[in-house]
C-alpha atoms as a PDB file:
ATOM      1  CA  UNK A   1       0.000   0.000   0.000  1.00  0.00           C
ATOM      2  CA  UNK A   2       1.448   3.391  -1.438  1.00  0.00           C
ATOM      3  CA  UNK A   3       1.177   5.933   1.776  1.00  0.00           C
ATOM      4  CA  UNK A   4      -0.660   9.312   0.363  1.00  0.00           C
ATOM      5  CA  UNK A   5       2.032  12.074  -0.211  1.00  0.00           C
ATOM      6  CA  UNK A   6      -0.061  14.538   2.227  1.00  0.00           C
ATOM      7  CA  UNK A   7       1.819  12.150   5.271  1.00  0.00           C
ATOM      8  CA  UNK A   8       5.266  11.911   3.875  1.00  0.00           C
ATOM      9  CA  UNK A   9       5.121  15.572   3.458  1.00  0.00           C
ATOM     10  CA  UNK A  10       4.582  17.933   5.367  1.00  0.00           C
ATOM     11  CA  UNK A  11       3.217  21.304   3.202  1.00  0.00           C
ATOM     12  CA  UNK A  12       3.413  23.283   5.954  1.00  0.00           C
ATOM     13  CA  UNK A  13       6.736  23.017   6.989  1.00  0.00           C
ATOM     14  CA  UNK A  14       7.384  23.311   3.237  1.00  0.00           C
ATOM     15  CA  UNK A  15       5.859  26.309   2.336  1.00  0.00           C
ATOM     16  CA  UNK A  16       7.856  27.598   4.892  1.00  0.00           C
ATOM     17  CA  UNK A  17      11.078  26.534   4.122  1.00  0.00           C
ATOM     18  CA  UNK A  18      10.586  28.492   0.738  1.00  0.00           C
ATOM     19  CA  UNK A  19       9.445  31.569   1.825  1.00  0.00           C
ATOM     20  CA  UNK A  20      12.807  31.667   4.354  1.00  0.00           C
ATOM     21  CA  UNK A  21      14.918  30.399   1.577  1.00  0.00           C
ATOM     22  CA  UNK A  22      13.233  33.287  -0.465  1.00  0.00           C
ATOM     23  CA  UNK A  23      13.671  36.075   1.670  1.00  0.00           C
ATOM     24  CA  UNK A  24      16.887  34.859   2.798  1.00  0.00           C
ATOM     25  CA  UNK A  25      18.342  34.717  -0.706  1.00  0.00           C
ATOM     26  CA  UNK A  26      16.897  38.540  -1.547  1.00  0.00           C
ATOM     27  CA  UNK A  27      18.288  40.152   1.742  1.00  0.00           C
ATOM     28  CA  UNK A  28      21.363  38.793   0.947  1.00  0.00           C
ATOM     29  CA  UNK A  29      21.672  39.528  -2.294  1.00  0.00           C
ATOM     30  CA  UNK A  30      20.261  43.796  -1.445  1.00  0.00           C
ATOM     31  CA  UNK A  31      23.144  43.225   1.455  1.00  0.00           C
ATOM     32  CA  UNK A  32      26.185  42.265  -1.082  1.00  0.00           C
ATOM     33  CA  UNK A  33      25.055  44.632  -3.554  1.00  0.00           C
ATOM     34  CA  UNK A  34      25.150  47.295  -1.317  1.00  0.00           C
ATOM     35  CA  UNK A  35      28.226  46.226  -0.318  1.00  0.00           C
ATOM     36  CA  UNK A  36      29.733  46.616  -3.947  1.00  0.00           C
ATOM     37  CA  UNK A  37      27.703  49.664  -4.606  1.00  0.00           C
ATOM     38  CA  UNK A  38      29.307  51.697  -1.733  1.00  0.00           C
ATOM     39  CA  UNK A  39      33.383  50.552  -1.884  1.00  0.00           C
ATOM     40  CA  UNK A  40      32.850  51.660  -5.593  1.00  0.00           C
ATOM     41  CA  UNK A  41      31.171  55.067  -4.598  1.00  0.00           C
ATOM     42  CA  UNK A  42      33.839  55.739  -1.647  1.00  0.00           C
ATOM     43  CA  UNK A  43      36.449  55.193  -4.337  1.00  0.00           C
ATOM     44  CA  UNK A  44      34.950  57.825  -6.807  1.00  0.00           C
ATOM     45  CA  UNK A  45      34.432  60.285  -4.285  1.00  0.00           C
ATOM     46  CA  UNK A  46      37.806  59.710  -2.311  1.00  0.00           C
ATOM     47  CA  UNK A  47      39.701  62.708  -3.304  1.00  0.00           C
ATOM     48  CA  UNK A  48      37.104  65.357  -3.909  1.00  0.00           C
ATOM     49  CA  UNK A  49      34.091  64.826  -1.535  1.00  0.00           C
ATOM     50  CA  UNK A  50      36.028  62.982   1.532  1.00  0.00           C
ATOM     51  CA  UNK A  51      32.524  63.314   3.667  1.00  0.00           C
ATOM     52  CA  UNK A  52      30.395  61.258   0.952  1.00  0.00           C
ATOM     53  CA  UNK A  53      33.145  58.786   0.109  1.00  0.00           C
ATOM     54  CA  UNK A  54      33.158  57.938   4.152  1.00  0.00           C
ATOM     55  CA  UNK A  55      29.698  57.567   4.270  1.00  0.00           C
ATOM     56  CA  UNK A  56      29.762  55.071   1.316  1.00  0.00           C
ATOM     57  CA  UNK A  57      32.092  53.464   3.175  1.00  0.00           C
ATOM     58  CA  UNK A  58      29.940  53.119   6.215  1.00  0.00           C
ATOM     59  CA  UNK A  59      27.430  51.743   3.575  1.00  0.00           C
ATOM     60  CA  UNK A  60      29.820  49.260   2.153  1.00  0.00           C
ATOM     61  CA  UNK A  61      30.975  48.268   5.778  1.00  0.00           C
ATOM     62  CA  UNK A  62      27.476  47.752   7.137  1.00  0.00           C
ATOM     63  CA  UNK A  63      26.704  45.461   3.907  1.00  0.00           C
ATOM     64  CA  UNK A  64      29.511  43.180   4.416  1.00  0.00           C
ATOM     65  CA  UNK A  65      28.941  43.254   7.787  1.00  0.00           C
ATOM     66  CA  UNK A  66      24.934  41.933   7.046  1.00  0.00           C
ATOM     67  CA  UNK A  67      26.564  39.512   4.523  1.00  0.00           C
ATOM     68  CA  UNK A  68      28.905  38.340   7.360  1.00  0.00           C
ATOM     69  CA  UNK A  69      26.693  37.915   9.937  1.00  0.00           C
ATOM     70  CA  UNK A  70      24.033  35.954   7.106  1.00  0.00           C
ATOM     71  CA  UNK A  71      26.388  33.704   6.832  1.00  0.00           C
ATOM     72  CA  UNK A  72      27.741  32.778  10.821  1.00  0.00           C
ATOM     73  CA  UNK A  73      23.656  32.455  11.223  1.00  0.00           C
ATOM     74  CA  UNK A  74      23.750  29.464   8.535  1.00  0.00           C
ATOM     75  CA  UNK A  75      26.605  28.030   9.879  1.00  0.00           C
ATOM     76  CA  UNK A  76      25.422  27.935  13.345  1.00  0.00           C
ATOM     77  CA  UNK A  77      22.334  26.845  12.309  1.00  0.00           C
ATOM     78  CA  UNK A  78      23.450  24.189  10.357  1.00  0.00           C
ATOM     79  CA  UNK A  79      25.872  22.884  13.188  1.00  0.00           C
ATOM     80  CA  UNK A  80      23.041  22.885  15.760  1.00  0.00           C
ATOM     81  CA  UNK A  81      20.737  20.599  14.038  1.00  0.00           C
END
């Protein structure tokens, strides 16, 4: 007898591991592109607007440091499990 695919899985559960998996891979994503975006502003602005190119470079800092602490979350929950 062939158990109904309702019990094996649960849809639930499912559902929600795609909408996480979606949101995670998005805020990511916004996180590393901002990232990028504000090293490469901070280097255009570098010599003649110092005050911008630091504050691109508070944008760039706070993206990688999203990015890095994205990916210590996976890791740790990946080892508790």
């Amino acid at each position: 007898m062939i158990a109904p695919a309702t019990k094996i899985v649960d849809l639930g559960q499912l559902v929600r591991v795609v909408e996480v998996a979606l949101v995670a891979g998005i805020g990511v994503s916004l996180a590393f592109s901002l990232a990028i975006r504000g090293a490469v502003r901070a280097g255009e602005h570098r010599r003649e607007r110092p005050l911008r190119a630091g504050a691109h470079a508070l944008v760039a800092a706070a993206g990688l440091l999203a990015v890095a602490a994205a990916i210590g979350f996976g890791v740790s929950t990946m080892l508790a499990k």
